[in-house]
C-alpha atoms as a PDB file:
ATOM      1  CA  UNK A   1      -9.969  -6.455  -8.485  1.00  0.00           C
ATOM      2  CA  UNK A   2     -13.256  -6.120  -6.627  1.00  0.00           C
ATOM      3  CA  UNK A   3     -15.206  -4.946  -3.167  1.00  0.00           C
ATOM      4  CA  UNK A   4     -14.721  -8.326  -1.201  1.00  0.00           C
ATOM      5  CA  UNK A   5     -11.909  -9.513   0.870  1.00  0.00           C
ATOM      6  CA  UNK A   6      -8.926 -10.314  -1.571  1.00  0.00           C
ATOM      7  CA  UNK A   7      -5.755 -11.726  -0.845  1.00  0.00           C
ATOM      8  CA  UNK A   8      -2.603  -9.589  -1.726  1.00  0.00           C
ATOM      9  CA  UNK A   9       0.835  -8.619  -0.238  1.00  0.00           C
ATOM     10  CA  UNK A  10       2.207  -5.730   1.432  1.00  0.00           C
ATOM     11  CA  UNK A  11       5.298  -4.670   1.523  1.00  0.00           C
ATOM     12  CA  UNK A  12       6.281  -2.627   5.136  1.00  0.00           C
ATOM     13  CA  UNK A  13       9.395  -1.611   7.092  1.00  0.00           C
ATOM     14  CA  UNK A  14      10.551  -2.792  10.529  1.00  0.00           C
ATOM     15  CA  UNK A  15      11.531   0.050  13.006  1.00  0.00           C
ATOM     16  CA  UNK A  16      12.582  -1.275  16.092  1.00  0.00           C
ATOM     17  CA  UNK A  17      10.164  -4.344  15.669  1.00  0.00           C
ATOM     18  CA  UNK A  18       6.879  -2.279  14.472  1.00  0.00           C
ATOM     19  CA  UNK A  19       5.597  -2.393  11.189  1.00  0.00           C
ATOM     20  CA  UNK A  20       4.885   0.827   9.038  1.00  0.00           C
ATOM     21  CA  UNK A  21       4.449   1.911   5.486  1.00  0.00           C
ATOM     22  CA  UNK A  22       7.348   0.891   2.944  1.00  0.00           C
ATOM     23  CA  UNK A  23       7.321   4.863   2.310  1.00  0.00           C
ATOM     24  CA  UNK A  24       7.016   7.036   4.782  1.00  0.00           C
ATOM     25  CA  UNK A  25       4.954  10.171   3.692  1.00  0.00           C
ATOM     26  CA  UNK A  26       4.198  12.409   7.111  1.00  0.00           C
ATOM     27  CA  UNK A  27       0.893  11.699   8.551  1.00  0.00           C
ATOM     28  CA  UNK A  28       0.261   9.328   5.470  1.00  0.00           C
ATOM     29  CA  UNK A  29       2.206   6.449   7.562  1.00  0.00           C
ATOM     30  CA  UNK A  30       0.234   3.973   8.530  1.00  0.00           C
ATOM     31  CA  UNK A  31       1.196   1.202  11.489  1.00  0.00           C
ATOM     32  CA  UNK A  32       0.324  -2.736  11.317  1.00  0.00           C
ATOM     33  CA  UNK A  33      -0.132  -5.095  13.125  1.00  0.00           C
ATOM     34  CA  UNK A  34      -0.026  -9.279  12.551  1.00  0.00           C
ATOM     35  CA  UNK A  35      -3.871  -9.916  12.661  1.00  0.00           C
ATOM     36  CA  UNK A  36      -4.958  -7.015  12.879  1.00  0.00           C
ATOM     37  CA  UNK A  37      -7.440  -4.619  10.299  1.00  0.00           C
ATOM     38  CA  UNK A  38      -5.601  -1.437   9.484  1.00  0.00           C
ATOM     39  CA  UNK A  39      -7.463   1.501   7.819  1.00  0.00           C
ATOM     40  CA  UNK A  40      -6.113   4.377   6.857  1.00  0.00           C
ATOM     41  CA  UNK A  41      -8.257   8.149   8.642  1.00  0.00           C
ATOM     42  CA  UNK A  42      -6.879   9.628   5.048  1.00  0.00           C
ATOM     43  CA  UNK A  43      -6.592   8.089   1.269  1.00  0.00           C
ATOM     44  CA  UNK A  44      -6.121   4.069   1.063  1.00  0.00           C
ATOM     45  CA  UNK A  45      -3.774   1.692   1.623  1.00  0.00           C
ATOM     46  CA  UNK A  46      -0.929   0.242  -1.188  1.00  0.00           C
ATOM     47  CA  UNK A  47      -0.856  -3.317  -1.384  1.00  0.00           C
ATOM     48  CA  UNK A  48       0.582  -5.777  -4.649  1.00  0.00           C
ATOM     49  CA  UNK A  49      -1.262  -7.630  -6.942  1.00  0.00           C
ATOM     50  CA  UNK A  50       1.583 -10.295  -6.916  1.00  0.00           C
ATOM     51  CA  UNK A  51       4.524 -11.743  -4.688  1.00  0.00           C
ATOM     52  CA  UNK A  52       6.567 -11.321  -7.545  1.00  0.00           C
ATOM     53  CA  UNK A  53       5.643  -7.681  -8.033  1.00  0.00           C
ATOM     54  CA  UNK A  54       5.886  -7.228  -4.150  1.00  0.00           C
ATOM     55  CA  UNK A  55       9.605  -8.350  -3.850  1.00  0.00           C
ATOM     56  CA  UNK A  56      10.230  -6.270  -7.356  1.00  0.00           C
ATOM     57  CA  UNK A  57       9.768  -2.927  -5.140  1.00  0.00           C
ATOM     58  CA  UNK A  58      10.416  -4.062  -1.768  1.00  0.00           C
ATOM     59  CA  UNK A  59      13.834  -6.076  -1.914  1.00  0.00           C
ATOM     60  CA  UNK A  60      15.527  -6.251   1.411  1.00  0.00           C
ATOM     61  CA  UNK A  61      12.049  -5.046   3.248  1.00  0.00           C
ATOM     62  CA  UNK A  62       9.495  -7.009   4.699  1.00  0.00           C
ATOM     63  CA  UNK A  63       6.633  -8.791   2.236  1.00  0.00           C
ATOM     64  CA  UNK A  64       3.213  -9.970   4.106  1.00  0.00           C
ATOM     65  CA  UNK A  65       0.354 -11.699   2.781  1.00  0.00           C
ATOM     66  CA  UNK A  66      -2.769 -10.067   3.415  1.00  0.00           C
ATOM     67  CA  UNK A  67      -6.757  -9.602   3.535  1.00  0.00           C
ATOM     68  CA  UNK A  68      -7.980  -6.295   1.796  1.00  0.00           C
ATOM     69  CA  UNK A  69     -10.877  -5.401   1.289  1.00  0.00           C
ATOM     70  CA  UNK A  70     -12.455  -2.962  -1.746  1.00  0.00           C
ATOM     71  CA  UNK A  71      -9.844  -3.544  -3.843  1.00  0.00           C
ATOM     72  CA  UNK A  72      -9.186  -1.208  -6.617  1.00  0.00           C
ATOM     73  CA  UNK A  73      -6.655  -0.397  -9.796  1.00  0.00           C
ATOM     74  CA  UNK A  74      -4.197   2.010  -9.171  1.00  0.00           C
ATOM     75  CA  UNK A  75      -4.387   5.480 -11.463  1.00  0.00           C
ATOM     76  CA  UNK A  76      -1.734   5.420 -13.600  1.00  0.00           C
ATOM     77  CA  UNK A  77      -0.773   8.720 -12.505  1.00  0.00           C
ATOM     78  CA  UNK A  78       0.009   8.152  -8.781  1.00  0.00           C
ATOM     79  CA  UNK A  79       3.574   7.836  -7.875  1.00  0.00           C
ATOM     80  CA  UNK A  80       5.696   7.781  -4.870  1.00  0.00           C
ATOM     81  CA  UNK A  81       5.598  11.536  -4.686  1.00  0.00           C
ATOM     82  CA  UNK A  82       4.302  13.032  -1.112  1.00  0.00           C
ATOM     83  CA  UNK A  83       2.913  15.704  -3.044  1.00  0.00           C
ATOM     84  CA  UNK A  84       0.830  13.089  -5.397  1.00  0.00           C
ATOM     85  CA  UNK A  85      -0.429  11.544  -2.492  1.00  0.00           C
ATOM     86  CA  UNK A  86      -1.773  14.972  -0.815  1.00  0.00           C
ATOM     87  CA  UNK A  87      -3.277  16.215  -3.783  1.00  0.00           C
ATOM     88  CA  UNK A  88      -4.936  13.102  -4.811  1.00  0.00           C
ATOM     89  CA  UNK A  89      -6.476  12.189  -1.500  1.00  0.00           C
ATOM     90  CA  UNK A  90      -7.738  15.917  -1.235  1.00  0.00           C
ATOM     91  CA  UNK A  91      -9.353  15.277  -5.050  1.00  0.00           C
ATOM     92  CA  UNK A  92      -6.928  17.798  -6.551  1.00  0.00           C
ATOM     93  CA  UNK A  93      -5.603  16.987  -9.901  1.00  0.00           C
ATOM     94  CA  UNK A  94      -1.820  15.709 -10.006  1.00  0.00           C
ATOM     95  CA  UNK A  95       0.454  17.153 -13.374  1.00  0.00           C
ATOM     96  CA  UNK A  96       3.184  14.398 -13.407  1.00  0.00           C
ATOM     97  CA  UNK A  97       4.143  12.266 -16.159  1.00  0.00           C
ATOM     98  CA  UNK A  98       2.502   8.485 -15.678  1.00  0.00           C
ATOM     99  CA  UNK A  99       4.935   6.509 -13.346  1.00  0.00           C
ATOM    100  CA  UNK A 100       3.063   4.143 -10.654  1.00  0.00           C
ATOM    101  CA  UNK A 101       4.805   1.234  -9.512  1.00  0.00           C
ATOM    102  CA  UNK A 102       4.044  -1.783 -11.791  1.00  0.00           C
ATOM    103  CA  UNK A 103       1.169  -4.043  -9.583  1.00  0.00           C
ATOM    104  CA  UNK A 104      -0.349  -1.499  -7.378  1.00  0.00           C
ATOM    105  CA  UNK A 105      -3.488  -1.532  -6.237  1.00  0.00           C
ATOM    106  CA  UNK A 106      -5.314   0.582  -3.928  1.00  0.00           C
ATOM    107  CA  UNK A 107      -7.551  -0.817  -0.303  1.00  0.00           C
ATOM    108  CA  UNK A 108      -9.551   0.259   1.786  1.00  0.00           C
ATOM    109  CA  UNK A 109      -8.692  -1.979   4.546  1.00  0.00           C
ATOM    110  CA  UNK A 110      -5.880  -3.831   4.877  1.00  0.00           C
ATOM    111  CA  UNK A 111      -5.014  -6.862   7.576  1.00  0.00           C
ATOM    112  CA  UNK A 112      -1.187  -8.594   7.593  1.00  0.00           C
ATOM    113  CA  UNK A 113      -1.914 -12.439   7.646  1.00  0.00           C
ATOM    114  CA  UNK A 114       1.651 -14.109   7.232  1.00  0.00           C
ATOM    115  CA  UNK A 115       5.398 -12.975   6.524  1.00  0.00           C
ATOM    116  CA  UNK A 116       6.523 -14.286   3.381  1.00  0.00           C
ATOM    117  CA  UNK A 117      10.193 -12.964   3.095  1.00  0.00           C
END
């Protein structure tokens, strides 16, 4: 985990052909495209660590390889909550009990390079 360009995988849905955020959270979902550099105008982006780790939470949804960039470790205390991601990205503390989804990391930047399953 580091500030260059690293190599992980992100898991997205396909709606109608387009790909978006696994979980959709309001105006927290972000669009990709094959090729191209997504960056989010709020928070950062979830990517996985591993393929293995990738398939563990998205099974039966699209898995990418990708470039991101300013790679960083997860807190243990963000979840899947839309209320978690509000108050963290607005620097408010969150009150939940430790639950992140094993091999998250957070991106800045984050660019879909191949589809792997």
């Amino acid at each position: 985990v580091g500030k260059s360009k690293m190599k992980m995988y992100k898991v997205v849905s396909n709606i109608d052909g387009k790909y978006f955020s696994a979980l959709h959270h309001a105006e927290y979902t972000l669009q990709y495209k094959i090729g191209k550099k997504t960056v989010p105008k709020v928070g950062k982006i979830f990517a996985f660590r591993t393929l293995k780790d990738a398939i563990r939470f998205g099974s039966g949804i699209n898995v990418f390889l990708s470039e991101s960039e300013n790679v960083t470790k997860c807190p243990n205390f963000l979840s899947a909550w839309h209320q978690d991601y509000q108050a963290y990205w607005n620097g408010e503390s969150i009150e939940r009990y430790p639950n992140t989804i094993p091999g998250v990391v957070l991106c800045d930047s984050l660019t879909l390079l191949e589809k792997i399953c």
